[in-house]
Protein backbone atom coordinates (compact mmCIF):
# COMPACT_ATOMS: atom_id res chain seq x y z
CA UNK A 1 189.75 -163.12 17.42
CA UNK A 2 192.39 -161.22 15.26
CA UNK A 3 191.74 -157.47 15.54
CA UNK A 4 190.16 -155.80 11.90
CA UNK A 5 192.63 -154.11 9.55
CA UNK A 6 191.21 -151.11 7.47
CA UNK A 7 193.91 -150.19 4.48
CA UNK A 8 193.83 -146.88 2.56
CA UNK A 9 195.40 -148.24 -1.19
CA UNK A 10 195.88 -144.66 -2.94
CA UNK A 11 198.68 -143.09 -4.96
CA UNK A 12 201.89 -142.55 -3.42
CA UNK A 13 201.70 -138.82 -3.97
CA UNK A 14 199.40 -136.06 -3.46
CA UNK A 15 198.29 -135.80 -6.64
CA UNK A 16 196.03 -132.58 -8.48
CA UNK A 17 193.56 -133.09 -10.47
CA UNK A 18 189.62 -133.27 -11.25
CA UNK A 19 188.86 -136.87 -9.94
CA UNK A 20 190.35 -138.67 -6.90
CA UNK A 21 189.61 -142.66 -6.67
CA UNK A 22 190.55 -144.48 -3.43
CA UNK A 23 190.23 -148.38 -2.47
CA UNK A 24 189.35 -148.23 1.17
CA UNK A 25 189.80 -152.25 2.10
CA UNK A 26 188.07 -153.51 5.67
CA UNK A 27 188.80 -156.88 6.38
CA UNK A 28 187.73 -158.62 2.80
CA UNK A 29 185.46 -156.13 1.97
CA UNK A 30 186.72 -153.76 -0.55
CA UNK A 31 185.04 -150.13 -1.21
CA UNK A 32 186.07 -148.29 -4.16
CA UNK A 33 185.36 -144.02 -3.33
CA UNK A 34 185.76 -141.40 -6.25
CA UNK A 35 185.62 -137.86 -5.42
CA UNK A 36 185.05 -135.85 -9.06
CA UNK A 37 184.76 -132.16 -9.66
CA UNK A 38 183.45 -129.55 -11.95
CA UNK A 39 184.65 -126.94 -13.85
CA UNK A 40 188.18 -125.54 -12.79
CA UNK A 41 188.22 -127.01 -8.92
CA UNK A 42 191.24 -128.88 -8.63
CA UNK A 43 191.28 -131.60 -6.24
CA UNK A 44 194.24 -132.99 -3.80
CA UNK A 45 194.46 -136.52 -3.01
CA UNK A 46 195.47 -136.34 0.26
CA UNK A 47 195.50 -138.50 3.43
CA UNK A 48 193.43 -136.13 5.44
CA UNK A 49 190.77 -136.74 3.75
CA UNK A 50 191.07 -140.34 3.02
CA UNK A 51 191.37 -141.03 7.27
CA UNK A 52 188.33 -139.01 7.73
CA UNK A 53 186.54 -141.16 5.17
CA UNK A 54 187.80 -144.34 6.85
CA UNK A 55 188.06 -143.85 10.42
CA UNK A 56 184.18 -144.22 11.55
CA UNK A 57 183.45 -147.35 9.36
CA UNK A 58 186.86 -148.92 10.78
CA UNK A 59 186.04 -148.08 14.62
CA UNK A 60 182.50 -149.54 13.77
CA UNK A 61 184.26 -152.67 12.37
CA UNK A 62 186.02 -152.95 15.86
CA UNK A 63 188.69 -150.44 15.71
CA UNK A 64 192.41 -152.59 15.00
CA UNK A 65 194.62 -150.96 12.47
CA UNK A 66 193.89 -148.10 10.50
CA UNK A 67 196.40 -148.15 7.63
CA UNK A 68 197.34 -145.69 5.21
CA UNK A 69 200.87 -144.59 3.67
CA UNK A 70 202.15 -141.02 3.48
CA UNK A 71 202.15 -137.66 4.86
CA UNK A 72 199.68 -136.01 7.25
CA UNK A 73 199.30 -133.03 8.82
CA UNK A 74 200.41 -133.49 12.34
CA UNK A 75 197.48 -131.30 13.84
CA UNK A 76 194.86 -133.62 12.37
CA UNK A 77 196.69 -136.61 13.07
CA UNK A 78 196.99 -135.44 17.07
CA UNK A 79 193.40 -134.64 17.15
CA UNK A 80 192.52 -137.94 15.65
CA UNK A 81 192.81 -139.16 19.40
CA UNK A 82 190.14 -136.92 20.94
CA UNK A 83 187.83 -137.13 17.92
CA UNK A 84 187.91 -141.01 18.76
CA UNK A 85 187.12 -140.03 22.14
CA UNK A 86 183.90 -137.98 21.46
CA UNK A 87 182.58 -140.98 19.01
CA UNK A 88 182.85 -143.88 21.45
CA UNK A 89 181.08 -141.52 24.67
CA UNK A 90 178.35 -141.22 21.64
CA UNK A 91 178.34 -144.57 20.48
CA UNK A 92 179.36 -147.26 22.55
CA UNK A 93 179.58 -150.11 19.24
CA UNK A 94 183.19 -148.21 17.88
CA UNK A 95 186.12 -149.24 19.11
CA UNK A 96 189.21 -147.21 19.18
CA UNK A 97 191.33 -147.52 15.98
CA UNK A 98 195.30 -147.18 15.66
CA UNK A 99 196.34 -145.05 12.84
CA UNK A 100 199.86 -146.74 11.59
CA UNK A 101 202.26 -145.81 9.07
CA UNK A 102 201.74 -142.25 8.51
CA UNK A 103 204.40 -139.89 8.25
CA UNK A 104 203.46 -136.64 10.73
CA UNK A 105 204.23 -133.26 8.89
CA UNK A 106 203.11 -129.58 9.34
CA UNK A 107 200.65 -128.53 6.59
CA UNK A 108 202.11 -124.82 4.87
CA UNK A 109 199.57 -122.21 3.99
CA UNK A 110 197.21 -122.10 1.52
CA UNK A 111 197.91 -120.74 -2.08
CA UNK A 112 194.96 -118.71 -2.67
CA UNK A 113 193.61 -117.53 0.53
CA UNK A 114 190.08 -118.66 -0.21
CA UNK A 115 186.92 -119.58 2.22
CA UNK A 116 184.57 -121.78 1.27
CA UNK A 117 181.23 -122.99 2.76
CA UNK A 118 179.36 -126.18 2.01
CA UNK A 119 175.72 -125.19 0.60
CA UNK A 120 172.83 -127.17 -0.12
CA UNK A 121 170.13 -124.75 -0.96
CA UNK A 122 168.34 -125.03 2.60
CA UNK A 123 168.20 -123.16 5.61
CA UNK A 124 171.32 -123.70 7.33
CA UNK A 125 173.52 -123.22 4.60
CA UNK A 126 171.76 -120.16 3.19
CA UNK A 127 172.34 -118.78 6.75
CA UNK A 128 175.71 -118.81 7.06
CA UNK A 129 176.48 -118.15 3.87
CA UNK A 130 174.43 -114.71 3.82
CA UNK A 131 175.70 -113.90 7.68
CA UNK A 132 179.59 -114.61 6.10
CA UNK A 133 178.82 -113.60 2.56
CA UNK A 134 181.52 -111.01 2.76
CA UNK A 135 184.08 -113.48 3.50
CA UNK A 136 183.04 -116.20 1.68
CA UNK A 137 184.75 -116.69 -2.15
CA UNK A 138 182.99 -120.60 -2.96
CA UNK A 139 180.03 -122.15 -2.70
CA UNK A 140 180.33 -125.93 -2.26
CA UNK A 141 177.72 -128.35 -3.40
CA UNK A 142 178.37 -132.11 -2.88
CA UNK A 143 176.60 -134.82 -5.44
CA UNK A 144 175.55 -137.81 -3.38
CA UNK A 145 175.01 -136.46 0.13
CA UNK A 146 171.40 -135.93 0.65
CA UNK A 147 170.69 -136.23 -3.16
CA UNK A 148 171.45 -139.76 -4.56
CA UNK A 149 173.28 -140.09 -7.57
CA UNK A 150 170.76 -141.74 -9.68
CA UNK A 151 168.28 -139.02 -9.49
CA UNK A 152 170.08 -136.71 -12.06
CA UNK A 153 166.94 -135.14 -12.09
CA UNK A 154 166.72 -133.76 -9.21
CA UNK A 155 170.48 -133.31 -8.99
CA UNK A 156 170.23 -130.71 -11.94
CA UNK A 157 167.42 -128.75 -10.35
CA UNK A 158 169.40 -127.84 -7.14
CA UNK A 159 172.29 -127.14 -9.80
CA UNK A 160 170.60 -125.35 -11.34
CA UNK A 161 169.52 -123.16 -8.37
CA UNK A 162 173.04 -123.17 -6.74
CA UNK A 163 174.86 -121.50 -9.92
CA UNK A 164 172.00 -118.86 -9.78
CA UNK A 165 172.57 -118.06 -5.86
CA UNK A 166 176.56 -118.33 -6.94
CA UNK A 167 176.23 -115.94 -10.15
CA UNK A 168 174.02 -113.60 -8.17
CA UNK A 169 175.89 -112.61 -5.11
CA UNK A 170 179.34 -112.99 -7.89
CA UNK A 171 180.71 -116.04 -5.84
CA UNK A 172 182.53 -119.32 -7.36
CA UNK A 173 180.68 -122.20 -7.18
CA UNK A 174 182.50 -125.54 -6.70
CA UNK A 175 180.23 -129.44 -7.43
CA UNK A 176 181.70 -132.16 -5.96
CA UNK A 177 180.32 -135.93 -6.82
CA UNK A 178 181.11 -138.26 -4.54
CA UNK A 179 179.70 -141.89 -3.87
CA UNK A 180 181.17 -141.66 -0.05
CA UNK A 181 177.82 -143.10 1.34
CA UNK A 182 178.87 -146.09 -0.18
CA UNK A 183 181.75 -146.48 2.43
CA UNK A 184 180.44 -144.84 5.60
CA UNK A 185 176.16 -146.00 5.29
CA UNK A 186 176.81 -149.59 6.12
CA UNK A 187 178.49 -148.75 9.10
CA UNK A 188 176.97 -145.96 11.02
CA UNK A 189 174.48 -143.80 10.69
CA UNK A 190 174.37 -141.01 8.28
CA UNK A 191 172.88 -138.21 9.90
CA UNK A 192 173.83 -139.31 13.92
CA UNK A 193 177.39 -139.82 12.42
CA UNK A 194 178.52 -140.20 9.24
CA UNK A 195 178.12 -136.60 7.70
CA UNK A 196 180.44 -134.57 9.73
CA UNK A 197 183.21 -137.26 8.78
CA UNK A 198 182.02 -136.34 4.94
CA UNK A 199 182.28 -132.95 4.87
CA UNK A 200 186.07 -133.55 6.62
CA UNK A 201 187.09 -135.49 4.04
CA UNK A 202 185.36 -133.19 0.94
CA UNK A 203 186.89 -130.09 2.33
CA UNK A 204 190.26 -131.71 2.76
CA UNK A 205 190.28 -132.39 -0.86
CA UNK A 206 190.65 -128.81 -1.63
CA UNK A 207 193.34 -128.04 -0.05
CA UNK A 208 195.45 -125.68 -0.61
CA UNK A 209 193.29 -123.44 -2.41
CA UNK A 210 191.31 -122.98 1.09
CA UNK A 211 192.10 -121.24 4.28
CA UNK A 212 188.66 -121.44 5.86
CA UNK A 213 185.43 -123.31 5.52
CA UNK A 214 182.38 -123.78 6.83
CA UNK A 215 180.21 -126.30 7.73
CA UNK A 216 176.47 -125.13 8.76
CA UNK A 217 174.83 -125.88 11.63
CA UNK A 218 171.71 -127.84 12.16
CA UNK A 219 170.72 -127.31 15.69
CA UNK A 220 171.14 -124.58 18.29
CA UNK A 221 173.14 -124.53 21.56
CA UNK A 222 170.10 -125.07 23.17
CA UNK A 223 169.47 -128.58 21.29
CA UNK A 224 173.21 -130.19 21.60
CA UNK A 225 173.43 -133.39 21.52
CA UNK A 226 175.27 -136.13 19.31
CA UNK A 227 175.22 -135.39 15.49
CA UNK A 228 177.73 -136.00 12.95
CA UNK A 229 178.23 -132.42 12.36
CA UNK A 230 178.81 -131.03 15.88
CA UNK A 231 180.07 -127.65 17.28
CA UNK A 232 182.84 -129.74 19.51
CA UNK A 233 184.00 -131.93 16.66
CA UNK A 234 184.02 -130.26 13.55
CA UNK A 235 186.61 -127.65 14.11
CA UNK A 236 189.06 -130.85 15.35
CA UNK A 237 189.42 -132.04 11.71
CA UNK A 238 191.48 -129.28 10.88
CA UNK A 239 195.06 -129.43 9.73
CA UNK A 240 197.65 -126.57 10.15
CA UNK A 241 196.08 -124.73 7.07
CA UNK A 242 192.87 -125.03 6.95
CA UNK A 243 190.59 -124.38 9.67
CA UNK A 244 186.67 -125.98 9.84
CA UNK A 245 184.54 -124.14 11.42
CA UNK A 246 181.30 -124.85 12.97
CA UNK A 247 179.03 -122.53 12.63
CA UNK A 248 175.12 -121.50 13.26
CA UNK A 249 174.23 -122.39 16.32
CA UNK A 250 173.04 -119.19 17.70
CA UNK A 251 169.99 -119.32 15.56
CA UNK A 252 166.64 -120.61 15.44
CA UNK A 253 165.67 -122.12 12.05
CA UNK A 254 162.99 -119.28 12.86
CA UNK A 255 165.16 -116.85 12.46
CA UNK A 256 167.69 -118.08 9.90
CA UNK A 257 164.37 -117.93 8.08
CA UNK A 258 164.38 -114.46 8.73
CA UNK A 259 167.62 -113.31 7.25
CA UNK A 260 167.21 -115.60 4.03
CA UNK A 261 163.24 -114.03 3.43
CA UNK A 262 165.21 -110.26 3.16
CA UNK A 263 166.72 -111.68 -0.24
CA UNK A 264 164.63 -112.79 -3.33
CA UNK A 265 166.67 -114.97 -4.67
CA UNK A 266 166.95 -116.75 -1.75
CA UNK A 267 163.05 -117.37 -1.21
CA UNK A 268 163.46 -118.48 -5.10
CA UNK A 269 166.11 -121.35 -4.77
CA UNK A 270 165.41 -122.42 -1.01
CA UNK A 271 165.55 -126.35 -0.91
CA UNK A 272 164.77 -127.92 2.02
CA UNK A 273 163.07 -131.78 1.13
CA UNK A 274 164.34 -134.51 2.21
CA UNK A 275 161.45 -136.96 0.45
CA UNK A 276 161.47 -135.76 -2.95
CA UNK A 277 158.83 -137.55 -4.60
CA UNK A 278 159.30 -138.23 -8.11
CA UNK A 279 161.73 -135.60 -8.24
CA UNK A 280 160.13 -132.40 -6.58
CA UNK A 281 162.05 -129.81 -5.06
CA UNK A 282 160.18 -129.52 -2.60
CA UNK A 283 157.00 -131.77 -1.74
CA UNK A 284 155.08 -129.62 -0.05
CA UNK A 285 153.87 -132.15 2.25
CA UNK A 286 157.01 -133.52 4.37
CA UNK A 287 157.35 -132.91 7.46
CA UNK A 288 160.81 -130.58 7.27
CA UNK A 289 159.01 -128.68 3.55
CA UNK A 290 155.66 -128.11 6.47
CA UNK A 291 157.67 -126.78 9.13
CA UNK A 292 159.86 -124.25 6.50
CA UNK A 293 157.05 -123.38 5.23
CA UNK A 294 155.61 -122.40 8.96
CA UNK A 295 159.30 -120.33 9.38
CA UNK A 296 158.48 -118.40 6.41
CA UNK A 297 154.90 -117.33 7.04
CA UNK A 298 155.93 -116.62 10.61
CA UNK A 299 158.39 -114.02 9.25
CA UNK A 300 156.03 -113.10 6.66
CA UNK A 301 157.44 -114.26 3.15
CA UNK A 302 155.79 -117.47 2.43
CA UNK A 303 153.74 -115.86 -0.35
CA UNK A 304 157.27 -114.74 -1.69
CA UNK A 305 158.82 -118.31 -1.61
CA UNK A 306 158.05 -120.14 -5.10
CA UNK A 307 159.86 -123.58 -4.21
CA UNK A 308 156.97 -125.25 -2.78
CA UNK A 309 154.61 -127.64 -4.80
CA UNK A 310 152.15 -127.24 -2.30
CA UNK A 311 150.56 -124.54 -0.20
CA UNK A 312 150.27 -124.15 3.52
CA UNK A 313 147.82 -126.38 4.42
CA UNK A 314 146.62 -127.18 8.24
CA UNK A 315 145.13 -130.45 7.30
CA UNK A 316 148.77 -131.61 6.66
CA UNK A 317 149.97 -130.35 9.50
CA UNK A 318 147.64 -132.46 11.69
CA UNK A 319 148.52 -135.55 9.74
CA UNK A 320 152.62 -134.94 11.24
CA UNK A 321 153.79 -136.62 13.69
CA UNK A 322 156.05 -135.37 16.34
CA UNK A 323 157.92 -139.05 16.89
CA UNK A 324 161.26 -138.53 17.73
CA UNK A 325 163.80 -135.52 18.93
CA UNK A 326 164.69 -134.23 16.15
CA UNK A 327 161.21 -133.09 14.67
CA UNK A 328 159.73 -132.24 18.03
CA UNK A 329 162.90 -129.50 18.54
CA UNK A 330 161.60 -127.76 15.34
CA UNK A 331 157.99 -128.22 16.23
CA UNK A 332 158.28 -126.67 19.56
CA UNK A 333 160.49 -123.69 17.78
CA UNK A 334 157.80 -122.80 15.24
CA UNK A 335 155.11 -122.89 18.14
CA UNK A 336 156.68 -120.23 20.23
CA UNK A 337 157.13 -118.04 17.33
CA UNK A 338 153.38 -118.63 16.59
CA UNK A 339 152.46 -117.82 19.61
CA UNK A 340 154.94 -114.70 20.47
CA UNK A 341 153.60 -113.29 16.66
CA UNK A 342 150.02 -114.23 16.62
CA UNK A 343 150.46 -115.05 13.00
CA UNK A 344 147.63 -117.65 12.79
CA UNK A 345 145.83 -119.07 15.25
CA UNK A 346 144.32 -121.72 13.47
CA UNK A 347 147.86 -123.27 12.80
CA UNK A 348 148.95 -122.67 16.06
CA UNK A 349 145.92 -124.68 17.34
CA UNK A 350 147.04 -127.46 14.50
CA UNK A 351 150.42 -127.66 15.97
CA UNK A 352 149.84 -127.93 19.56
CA UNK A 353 147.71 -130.77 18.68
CA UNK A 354 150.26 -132.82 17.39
CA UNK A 355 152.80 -132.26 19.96
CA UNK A 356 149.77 -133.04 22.64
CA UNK A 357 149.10 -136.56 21.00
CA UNK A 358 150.37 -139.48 23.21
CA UNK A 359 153.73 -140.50 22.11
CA UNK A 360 152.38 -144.61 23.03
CA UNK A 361 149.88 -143.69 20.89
CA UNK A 362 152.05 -142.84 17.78
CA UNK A 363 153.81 -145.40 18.17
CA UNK A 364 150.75 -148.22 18.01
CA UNK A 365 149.34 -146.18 15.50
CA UNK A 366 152.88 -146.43 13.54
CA UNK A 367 153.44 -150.63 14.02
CA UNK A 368 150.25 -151.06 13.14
CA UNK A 369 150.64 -149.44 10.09
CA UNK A 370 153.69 -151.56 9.22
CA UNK A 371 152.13 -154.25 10.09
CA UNK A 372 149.16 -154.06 7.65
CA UNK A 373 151.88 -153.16 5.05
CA UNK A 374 153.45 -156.23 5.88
């Protein structure tokens, strides 16, 4: 069996400009990823980037060759190595790829000293961008990450929001759309993988203007465990120049939720759905737009949060369902702080009830439910 060749087919040179198109070819498959931006961000082409796009759908595809022409920065390119590392101890299906014909070079400053962090409008990103807000110059929203492209509805709401956040604390805000999902969703998973790879190759693509960004965190030290955007990995994509940095973990969504509720305009643009029906903002009725909801009336601003389309309602919260990790983590946060604040007993009661019900019986509960669907 011949080993799988990935090739990178971009421009020769790094070039600057508002839109950066890249044929990523695996095998005979061929991908074709654009990278646009708004207003005055400029955008650099550079390999960085395009090797953070590629590598995780290439070690997927078996690992082989990993091909792409031109310079890198010779930090990235010698952390590449350990990076590969942490992915196959997490994911025994990716092989180790070989990164060929790239030309090693140290990365020089950045021109305009700027930090950035990636911001979504939900309660990670709101986080550290209020606990850094001093620092941080840009806000960066990215088209086509947990919004898809073809719901330019939606997509204009959270604009919408994010230049209001921007305009109000006087901070730059940068869009990026990107169809990278395209590239990395057939191969891995997005959110046990693929998004930590994304936000690489996005922040790469501004470069120089940046010195610094960050990338929020979406569990605590107390909850590490595999997860595309990780407090061991993240920092490793950095180049000479510009430095990633992790960052979060110390906190509880319970109490991120307490810094964001001291700022109006905060409770006002909060976006935290992951369902959108038809559009909404926020459902209401989702598990992740329940359990917000449950952070802000533990730390008392729930009546002052006006992104919700429904209220507070404990007959949802018994319909949940606490069937994997990831949702029981944030169930059992937001039933200590019930308990610790005697804020309502009667959705305290509602909670422990669904993380009492019988996982086996979820999960007959759930197939037979698909099965009557069927």
């Amino acid at each position: 069996m011949t080993d799988p060749v990935m090739r990178i087919v971009a421009s020769d040179t790094i070039n600057q400009s508002h839109s950066v198109e890249v044929d990523f070819v695996l095998s005979n498959k061929r991908y074709k990823i654009y990278f646009r931006s708004k207003g005055d961000a400029i955008l650099s082409g550079n390999r960085e980037s395009f090797l953070a796009s590629a590598l995780l759908p290439c070690m997927k595809a078996g690992g082989g060759q990993l091909i792409v022409e031109g310079e890198i920065s010779q930090k990235f390119i010698s952390a590449l190595s350990t990076i590969q590392d942490i992915y196959c101890i997490w994911d025994t299906s990716l092989h180790r790829a070989e990164i060929k014909n790239v030309i090693p070079v140290s990365r020089s400053g950045s021109t305009e000293n700027r930090v950035g962090s990636f911001f979504s409008g939900g309660v990670d990103s709101f986080y550290t961008f209020l606990k850094h807000q001093e620092e941080i110059t840009d806000l960066i929203f990215v088209h086509g990450l947990d919004i898809q492209l073809n719901d330019t509805l939606l997509r204009e709401k959270a604009s919408k929001k994010i230049h209001e956040v921007a305009s109000s604390f006087g901070k730059n805000l940068i869009e990026i759309e990107t169809n990278i999902r395209e590239l990395l969703d057939p191969y891995v998973n997005w959110g046990l993988l693929g998004h930590g790879a994304a936000f690489a190759a996005i922040g790469h693509l501004l470069f120089p203007n940046f010195h610094r960004i960050y990338i929020p965190a979406s569990y605590t030290y107390a909850n590490i465990f595999p997860w595309g955007s990780h407090p061991i990995l993240d920092h490793l994509w950095s180049s000479e120049s510009l430095e990633f940095i992790h960052d979060g973990c110390e906190a509880t969504r319970v109490r991120k939720v307490s810094l964001i509720s001291e700022y109006d305009i905060a409770l006002q643009s909060l976006r935290v759905c992951w369902k959108n029906p038809n559009s909404s903002y926020n459902c209401g009725c989702c598990e992740k737009c329940i359990r917000t909801m449950i952070n802000l009336k533990v730390n008392s601003a729930l009546s002052r949060c006006t992104t919700f389309d429904e209220e507070l309602d404990v007959k949802n919260v018994l319909k949940l369902t606490a069937d994997n990790h990831h949702t029981r983590i944030f169930m059992r946060e937001n039933l200590k702080a019930l308990k610790k604040y005697k804020v309502d007993d009667e959705l305290e009661k509602a909670l422990q009830k669904v993380l009492n019900k019988p996982q086996l019986f979820r999960k007959i509960k759930r197939d037979l439910k698909a099965l009557i669907k069927a």
